[in-house]
C-alpha atoms as a PDB file:
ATOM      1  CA  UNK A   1      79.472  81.429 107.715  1.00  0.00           C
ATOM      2  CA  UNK A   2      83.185  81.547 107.221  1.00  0.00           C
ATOM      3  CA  UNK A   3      83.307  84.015 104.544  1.00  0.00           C
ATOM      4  CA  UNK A   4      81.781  87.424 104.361  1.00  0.00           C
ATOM      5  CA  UNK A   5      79.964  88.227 100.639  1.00  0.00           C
ATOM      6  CA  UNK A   6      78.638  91.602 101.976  1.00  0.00           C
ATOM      7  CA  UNK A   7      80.858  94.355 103.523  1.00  0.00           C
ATOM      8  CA  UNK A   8      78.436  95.887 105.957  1.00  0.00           C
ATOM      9  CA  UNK A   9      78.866  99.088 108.643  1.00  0.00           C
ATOM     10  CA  UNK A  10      78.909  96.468 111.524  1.00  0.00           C
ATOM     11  CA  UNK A  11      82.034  94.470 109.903  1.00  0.00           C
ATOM     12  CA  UNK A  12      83.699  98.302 109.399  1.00  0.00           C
ATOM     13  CA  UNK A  13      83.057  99.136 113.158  1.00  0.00           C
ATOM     14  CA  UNK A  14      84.350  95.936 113.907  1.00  0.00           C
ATOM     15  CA  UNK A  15      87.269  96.075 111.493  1.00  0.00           C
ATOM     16  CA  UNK A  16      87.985  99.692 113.373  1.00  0.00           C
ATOM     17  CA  UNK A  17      88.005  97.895 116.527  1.00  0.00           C
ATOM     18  CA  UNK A  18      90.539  95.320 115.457  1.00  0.00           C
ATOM     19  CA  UNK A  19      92.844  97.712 114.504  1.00  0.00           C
ATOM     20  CA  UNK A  20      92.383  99.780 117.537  1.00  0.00           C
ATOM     21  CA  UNK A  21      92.982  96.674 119.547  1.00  0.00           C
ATOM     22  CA  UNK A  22      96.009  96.008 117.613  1.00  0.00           C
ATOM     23  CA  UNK A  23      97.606  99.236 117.650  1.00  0.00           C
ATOM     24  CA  UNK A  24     100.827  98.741 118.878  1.00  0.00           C
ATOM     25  CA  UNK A  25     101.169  95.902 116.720  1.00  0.00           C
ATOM     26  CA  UNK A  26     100.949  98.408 113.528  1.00  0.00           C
ATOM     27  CA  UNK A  27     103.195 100.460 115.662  1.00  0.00           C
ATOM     28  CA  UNK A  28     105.667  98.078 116.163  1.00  0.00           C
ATOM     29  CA  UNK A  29     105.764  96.847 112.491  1.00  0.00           C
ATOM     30  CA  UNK A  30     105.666 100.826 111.067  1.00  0.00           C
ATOM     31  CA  UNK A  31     108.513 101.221 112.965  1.00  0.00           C
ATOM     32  CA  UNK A  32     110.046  98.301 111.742  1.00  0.00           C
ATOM     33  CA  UNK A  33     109.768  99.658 108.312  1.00  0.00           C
ATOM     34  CA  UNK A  34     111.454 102.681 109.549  1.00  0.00           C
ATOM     35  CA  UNK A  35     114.036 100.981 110.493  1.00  0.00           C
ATOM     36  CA  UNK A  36     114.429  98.842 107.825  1.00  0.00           C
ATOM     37  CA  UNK A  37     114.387 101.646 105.210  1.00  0.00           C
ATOM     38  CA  UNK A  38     117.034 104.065 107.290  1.00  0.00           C
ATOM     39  CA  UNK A  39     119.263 100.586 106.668  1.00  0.00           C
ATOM     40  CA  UNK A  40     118.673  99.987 103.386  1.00  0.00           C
ATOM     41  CA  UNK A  41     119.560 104.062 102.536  1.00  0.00           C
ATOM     42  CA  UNK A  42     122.515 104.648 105.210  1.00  0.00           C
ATOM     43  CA  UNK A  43     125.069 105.938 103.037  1.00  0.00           C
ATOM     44  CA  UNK A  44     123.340 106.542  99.780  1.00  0.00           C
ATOM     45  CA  UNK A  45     122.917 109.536  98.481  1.00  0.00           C
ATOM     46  CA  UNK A  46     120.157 111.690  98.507  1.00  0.00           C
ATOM     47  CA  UNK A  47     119.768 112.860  95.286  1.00  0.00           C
ATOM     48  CA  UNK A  48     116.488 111.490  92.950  1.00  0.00           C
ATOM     49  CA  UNK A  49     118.812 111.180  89.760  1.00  0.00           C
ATOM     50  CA  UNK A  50     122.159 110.179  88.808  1.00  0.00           C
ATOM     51  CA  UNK A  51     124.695 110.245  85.955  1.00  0.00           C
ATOM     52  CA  UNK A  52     126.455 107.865  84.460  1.00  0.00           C
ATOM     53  CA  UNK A  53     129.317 108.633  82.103  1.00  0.00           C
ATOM     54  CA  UNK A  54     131.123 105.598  79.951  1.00  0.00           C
ATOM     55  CA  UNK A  55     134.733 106.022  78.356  1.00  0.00           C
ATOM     56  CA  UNK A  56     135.249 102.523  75.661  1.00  0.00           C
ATOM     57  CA  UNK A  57     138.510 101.130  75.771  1.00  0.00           C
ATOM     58  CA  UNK A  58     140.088  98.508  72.803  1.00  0.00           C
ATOM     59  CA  UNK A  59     142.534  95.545  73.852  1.00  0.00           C
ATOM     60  CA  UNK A  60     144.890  94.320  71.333  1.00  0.00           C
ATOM     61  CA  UNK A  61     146.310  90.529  72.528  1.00  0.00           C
ATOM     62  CA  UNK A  62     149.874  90.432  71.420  1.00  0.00           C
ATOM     63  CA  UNK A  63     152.312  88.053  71.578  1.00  0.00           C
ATOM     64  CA  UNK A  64     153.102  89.019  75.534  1.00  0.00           C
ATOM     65  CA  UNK A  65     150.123  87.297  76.222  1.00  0.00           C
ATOM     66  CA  UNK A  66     151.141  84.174  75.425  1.00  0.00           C
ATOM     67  CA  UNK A  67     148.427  81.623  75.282  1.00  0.00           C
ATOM     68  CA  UNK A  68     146.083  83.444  77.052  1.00  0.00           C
ATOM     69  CA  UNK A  69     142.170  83.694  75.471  1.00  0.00           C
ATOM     70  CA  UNK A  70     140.796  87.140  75.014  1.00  0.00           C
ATOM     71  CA  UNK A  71     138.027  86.561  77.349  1.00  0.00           C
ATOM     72  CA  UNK A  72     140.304  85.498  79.921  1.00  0.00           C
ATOM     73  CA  UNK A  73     142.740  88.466  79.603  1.00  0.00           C
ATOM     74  CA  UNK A  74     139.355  90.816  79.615  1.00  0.00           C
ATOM     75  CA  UNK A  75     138.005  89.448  83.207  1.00  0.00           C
ATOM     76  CA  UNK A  76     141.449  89.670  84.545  1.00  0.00           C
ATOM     77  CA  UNK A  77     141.698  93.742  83.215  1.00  0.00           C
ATOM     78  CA  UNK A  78     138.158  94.345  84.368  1.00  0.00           C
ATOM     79  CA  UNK A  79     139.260  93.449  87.934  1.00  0.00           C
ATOM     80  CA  UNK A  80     142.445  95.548  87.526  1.00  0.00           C
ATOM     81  CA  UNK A  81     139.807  97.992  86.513  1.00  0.00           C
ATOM     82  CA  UNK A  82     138.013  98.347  90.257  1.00  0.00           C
ATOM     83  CA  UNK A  83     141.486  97.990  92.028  1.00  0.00           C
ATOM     84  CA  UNK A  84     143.095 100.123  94.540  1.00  0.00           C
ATOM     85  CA  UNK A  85     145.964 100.670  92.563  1.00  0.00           C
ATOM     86  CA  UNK A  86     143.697 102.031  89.276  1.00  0.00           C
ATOM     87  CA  UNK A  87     141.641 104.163  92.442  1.00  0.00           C
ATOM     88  CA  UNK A  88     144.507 105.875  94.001  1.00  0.00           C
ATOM     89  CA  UNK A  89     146.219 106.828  90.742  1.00  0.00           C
ATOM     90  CA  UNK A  90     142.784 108.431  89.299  1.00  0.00           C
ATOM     91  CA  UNK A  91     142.187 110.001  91.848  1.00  0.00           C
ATOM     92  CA  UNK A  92     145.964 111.815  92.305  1.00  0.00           C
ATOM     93  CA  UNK A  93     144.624 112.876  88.099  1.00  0.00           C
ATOM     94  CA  UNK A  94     141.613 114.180  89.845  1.00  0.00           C
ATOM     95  CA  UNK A  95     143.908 116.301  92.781  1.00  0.00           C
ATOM     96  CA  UNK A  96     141.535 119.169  94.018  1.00  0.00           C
ATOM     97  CA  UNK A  97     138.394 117.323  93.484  1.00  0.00           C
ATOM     98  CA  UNK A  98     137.764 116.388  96.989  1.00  0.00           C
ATOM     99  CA  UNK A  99     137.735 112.453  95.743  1.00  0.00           C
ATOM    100  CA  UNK A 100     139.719 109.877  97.214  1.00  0.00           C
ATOM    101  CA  UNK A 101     140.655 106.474  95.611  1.00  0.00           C
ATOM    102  CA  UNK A 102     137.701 104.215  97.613  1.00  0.00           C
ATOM    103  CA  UNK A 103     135.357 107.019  96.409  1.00  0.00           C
ATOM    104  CA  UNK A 104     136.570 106.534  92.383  1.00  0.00           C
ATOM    105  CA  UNK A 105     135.916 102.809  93.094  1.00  0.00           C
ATOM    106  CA  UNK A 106     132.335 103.131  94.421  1.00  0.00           C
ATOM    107  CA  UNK A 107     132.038 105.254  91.637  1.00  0.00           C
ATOM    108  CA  UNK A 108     133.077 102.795  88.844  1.00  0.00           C
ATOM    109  CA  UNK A 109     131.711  99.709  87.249  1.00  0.00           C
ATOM    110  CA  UNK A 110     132.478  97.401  84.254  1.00  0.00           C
ATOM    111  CA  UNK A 111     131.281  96.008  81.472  1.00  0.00           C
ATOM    112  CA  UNK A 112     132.349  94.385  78.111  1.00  0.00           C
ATOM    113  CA  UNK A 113     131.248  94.892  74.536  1.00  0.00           C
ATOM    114  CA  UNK A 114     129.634  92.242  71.725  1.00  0.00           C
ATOM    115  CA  UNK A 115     133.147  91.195  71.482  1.00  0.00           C
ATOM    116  CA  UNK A 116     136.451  89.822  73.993  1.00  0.00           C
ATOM    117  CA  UNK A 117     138.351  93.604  72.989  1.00  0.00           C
ATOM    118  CA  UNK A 118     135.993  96.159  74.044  1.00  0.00           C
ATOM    119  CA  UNK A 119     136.084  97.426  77.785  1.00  0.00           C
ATOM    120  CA  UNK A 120     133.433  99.867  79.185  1.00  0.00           C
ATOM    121  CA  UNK A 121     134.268 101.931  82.401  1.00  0.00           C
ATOM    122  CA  UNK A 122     131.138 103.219  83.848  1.00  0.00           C
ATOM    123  CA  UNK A 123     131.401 106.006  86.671  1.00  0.00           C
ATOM    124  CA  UNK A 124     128.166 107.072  88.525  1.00  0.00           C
ATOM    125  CA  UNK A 125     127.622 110.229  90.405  1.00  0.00           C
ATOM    126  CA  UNK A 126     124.868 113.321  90.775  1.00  0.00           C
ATOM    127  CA  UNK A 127     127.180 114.831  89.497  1.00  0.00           C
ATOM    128  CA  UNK A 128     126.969 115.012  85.314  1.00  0.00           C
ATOM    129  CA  UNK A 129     130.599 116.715  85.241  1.00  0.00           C
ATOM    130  CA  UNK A 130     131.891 114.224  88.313  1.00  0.00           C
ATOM    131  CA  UNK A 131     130.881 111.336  86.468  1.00  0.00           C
ATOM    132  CA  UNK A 132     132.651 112.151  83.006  1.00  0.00           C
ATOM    133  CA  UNK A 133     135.520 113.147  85.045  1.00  0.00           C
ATOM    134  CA  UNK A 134     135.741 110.091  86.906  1.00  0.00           C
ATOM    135  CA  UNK A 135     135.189 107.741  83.852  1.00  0.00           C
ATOM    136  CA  UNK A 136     137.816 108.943  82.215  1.00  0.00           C
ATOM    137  CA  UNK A 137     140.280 109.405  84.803  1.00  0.00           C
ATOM    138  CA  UNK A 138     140.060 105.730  85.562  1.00  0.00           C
ATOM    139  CA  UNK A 139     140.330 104.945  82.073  1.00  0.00           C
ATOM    140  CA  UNK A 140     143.874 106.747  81.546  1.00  0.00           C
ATOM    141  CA  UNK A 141     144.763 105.483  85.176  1.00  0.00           C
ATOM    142  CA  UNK A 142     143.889 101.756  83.839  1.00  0.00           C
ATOM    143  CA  UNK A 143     145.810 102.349  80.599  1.00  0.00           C
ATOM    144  CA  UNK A 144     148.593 103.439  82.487  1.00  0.00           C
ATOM    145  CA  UNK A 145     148.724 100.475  84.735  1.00  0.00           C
ATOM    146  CA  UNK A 146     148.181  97.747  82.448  1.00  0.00           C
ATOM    147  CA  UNK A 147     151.368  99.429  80.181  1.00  0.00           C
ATOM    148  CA  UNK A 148     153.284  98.718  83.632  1.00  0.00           C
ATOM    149  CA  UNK A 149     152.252  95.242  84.128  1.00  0.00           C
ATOM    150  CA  UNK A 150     152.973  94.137  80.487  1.00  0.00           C
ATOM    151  CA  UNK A 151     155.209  96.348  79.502  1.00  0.00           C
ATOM    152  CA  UNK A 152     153.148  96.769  76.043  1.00  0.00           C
ATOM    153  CA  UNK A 153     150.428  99.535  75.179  1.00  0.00           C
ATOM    154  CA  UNK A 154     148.158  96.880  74.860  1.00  0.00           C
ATOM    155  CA  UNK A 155     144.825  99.003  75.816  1.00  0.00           C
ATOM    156  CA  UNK A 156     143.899 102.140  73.924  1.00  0.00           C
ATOM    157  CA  UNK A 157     140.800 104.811  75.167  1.00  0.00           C
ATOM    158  CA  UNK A 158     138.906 104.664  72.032  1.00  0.00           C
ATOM    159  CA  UNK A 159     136.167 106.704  73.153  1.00  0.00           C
ATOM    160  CA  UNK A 160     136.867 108.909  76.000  1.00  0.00           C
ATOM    161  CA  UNK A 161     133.170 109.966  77.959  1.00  0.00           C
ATOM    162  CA  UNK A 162     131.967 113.088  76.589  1.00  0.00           C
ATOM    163  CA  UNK A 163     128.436 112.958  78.144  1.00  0.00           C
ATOM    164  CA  UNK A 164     126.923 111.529  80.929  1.00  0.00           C
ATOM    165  CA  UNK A 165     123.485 109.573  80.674  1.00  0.00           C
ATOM    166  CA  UNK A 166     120.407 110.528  83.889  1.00  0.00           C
ATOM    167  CA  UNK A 167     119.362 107.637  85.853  1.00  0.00           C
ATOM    168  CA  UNK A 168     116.619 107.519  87.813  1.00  0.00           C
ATOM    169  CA  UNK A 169     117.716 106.479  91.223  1.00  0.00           C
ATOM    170  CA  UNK A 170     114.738 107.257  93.778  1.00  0.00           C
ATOM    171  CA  UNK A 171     116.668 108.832  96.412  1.00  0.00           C
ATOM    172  CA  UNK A 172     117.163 107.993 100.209  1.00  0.00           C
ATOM    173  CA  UNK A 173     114.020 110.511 101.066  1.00  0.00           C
ATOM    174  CA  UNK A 174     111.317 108.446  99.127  1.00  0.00           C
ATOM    175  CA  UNK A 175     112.389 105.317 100.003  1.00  0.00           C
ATOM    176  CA  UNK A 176     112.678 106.132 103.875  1.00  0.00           C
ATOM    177  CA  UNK A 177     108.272 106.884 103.515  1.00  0.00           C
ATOM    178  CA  UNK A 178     107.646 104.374 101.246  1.00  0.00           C
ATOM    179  CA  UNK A 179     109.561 101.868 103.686  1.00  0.00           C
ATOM    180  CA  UNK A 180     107.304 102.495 106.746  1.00  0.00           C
ATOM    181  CA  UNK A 181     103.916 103.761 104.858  1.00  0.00           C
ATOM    182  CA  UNK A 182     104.133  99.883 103.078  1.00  0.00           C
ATOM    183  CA  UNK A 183     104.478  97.994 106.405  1.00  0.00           C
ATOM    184  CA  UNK A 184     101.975  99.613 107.905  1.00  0.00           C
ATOM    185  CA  UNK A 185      99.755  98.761 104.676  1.00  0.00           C
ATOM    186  CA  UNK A 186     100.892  95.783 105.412  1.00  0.00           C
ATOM    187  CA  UNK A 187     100.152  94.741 108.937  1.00  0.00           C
ATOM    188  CA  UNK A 188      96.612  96.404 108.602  1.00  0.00           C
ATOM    189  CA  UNK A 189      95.635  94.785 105.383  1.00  0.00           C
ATOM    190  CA  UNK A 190      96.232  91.743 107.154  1.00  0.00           C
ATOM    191  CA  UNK A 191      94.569  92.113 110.083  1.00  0.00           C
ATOM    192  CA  UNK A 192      91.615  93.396 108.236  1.00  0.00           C
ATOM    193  CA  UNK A 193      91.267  89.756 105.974  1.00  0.00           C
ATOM    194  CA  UNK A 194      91.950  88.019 109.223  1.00  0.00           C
ATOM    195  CA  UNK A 195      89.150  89.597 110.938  1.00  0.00           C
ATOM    196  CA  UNK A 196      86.686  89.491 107.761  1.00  0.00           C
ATOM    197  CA  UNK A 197      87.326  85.583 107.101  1.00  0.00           C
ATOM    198  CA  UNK A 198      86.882  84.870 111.059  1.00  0.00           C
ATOM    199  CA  UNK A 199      83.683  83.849 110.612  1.00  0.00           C
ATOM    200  CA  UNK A 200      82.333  85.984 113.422  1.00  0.00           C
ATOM    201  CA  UNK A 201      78.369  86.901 113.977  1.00  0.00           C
ATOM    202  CA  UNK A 202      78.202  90.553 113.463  1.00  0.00           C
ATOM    203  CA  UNK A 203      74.349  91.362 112.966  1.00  0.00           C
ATOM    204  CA  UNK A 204      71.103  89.806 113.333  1.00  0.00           C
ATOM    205  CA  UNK A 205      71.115  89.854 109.094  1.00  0.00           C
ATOM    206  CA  UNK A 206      74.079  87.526 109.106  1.00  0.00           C
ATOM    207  CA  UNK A 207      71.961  84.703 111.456  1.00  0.00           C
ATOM    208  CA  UNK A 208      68.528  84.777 108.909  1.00  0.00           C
ATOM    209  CA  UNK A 209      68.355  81.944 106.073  1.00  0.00           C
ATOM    210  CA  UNK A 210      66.345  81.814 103.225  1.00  0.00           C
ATOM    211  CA  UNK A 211      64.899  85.007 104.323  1.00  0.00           C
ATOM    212  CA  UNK A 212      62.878  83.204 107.048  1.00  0.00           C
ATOM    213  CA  UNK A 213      64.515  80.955 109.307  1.00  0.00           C
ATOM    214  CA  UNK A 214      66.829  82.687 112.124  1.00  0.00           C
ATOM    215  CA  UNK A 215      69.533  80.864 113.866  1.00  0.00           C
ATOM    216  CA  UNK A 216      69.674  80.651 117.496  1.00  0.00           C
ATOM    217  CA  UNK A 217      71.636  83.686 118.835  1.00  0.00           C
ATOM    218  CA  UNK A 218      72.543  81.851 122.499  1.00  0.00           C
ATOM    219  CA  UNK A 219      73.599  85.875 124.231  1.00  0.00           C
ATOM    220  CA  UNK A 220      76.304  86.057 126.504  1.00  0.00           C
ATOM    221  CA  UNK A 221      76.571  88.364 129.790  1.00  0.00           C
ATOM    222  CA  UNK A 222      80.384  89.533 130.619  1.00  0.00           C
ATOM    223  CA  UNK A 223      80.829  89.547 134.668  1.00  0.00           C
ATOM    224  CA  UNK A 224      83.409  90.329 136.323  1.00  0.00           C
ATOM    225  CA  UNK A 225      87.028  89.073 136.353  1.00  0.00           C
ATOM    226  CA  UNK A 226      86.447  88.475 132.586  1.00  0.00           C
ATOM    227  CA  UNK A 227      84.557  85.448 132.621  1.00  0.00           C
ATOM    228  CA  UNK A 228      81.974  84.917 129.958  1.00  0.00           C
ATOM    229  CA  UNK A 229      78.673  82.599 131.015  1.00  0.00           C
ATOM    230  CA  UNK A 230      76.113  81.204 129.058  1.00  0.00           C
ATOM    231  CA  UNK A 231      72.267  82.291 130.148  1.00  0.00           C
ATOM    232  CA  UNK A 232      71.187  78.647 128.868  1.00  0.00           C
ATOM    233  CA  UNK A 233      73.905  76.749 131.504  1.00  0.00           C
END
């Protein structure tokens, strides 16, 4: 009798109890969600799509790179890439944007080609016109910076960003519902399969076998103080 086959109207009353009894419970855990979601979101923005503009950069190794591989010299540029000093600079190109270096940096991301001499700057925003901006400020920032430290034009913008590509990013406002309305799926859903695979005696149709034989149904009177006594001893 562990297992209900047959969802009947006394094992939905009894599921409604349950839930009722366990109220704060689904409280507690909604909120949770809450919680959890406003976390996850704090500082994202709340836009539902994004942009992402890329400007393609060659390297050409030269003899100032002594014996240095080209996949070596390209992780070394793609940190140079995200640093402080490629933020600030892009961001003095971008004077009157309202954008400061750590913003450019959050912005940008980094990627390589088929091959060790192809560099793609990504820049993100909301903002189609931002994000091409951005991409290819930090691409003539890096150019600039890598001229310094080798004293050799050894990266060229070959394809500055022109266009910026929409990404589908959700946005803080959906995922702060979906956050709560899915734990308190959850926690219900859960307490609903508990209670169905208790095992517990909810009708007099759940005691007959074969259609003929009925279990003994010992009843129970509840007194006072919460104690339960048998009628039988």
């Amino acid at each position: 009798m562990g297992f209900v086959t047959e969802f009947t109207f006394a094992d939905l009353m009894q599921v409604m109890l349950v839930l009722m009894k366990n109220k704060l419970l689904i409280v507690l855990v909604t909120a949770a969600g809450l919680f959890a979601g406003l976390l996850y979101t704090t500082g994202q923005t709340s836009a539902e799509y994004e942009y992402d503009a890329t400007a393609t950069l060659s390297v050409a190794f030269g003899q100032n790179l002594g014996q240095i591989t080209g996949s070596t010299v390209i992780t070394n540029y793609a940190e140079i890439v995200t640093s402080n000093l490629v933020g600030e600079y892009a961001a003095f190109l971008l004077a009157g944007e309202g954008l400061s270096g750590e913003d450019i940096q959050d912005m940008v991301s980094v990627s390589t080609g088929s091959n060790s001499f192809v560099l793609r700057i990504t820049a993100r925003d909301e903002s189609p016109r931002t994000a091409i901006m951005v991409a290819n400020a930090v691409a003539e920032s890096f150019v600039m910076q890598v001229a310094v430290i080798t004293g050799s034009n050894t990266v060229q913008v070959l394809d500055p960003a022109r266009s910026a590509e929409i990404i589908y990013f959700g946005g803080t406002r959906i995922i702060r519902i979906l956050a709560p309305a899915g734990a308190f799926v959850i926690v219900c859903g859960l307490l609903v399969v508990i209670e169905l695979l208790s095992g517990k005696i909810r009708s007099v149709k759940q005691c007959i076998v074969d259609e003929n034989e009925l279990l003994t149904v010992i009843p129970q009177v509840k007194l006072r103080k919460s104690r339960q006594y048998n009628l039988y001893g």
